[in-house]
C-alpha atoms as a PDB file:
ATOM      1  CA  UNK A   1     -48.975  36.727 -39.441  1.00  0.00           C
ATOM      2  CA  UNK A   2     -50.828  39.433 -37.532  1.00  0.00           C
ATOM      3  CA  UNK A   3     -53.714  40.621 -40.242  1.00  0.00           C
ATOM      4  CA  UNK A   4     -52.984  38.301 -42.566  1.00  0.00           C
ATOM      5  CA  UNK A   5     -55.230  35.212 -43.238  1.00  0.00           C
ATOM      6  CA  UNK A   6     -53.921  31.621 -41.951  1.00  0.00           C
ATOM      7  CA  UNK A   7     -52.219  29.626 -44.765  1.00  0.00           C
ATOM      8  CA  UNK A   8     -54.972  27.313 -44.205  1.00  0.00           C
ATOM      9  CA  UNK A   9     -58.007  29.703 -44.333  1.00  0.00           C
ATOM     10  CA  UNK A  10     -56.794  30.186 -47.511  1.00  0.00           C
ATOM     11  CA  UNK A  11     -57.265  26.860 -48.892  1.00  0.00           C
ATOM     12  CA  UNK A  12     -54.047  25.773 -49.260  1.00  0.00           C
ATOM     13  CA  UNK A  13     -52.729  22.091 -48.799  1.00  0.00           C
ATOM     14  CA  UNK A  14     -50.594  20.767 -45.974  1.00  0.00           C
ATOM     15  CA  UNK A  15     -47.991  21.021 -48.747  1.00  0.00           C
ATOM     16  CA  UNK A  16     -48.667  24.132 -49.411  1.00  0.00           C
ATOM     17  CA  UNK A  17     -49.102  25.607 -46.042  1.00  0.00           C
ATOM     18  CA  UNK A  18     -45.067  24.005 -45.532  1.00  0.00           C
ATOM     19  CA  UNK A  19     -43.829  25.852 -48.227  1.00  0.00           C
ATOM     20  CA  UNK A  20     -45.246  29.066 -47.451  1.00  0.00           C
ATOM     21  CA  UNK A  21     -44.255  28.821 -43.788  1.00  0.00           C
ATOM     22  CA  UNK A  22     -40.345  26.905 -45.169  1.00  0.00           C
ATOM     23  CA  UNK A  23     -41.021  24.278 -42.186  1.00  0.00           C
ATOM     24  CA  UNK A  24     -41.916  20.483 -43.324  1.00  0.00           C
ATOM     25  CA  UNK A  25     -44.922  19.146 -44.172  1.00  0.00           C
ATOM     26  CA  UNK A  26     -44.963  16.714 -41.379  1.00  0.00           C
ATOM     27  CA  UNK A  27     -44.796  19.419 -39.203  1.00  0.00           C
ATOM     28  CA  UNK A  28     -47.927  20.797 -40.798  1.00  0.00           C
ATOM     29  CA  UNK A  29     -49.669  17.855 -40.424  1.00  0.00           C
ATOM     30  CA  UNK A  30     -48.737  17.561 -36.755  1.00  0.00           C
ATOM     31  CA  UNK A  31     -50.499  21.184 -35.691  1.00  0.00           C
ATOM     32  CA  UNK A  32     -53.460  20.693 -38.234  1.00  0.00           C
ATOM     33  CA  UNK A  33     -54.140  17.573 -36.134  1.00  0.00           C
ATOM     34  CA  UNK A  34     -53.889  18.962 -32.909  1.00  0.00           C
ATOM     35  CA  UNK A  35     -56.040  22.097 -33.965  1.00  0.00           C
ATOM     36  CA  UNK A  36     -58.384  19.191 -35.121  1.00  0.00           C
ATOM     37  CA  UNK A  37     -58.068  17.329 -31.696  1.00  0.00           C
ATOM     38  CA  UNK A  38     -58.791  20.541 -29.550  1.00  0.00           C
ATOM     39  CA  UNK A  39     -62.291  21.755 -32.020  1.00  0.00           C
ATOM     40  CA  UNK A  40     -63.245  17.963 -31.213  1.00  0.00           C
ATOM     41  CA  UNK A  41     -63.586  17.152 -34.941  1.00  0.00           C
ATOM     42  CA  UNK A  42     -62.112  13.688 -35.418  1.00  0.00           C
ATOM     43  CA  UNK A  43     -61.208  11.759 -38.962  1.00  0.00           C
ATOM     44  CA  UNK A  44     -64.127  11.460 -40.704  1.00  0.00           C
ATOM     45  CA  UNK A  45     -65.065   9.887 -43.980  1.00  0.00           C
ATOM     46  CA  UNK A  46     -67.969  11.837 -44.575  1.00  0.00           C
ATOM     47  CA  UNK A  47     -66.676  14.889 -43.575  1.00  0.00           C
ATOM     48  CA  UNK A  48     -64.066  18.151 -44.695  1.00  0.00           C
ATOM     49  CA  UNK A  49     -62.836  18.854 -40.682  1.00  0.00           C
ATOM     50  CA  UNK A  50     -60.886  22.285 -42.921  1.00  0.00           C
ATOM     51  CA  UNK A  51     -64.201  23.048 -43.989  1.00  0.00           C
ATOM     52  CA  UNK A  52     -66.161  22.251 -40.284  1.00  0.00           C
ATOM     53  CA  UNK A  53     -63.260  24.332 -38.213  1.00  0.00           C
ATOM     54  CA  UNK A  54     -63.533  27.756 -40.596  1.00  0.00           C
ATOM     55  CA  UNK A  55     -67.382  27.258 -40.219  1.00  0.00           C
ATOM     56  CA  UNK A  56     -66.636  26.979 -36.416  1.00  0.00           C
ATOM     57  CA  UNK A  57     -64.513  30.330 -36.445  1.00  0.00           C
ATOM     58  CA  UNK A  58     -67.099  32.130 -38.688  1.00  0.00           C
ATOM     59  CA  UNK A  59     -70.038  31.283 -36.137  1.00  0.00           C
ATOM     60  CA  UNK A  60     -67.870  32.748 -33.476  1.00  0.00           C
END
């Protein structure tokens, strides 16, 4: 995917993000946690951790 824009950067769903990469969604889910885990943003309620971990690669 070398100069092309994550799945995920471009808003799509973990359904989505399967589809486009033909692997299952559970799969998806498994390495959007992790990537989750390792920024230190945990399940939150009150917040978008998508939203918090592009802001985290744009301030870098």
């Amino acid at each position: 995917m070398k100069g092309r824009a994550l799945p995920d950067a471009e808003g799509r769903s973990n359904a989505g993000i399967a589809q486009t990469l033909v692997v299952s969604a559970g799969n998806v889910e498994k390495h959007v946690a992790s990537i989750f885990r390792k920024l230190g943003l945990p399940p939150s309620e009150d917040d978008n951790r998508r939203v918090l971990a592009v802001l985290r690669f744009l301030r870098t």
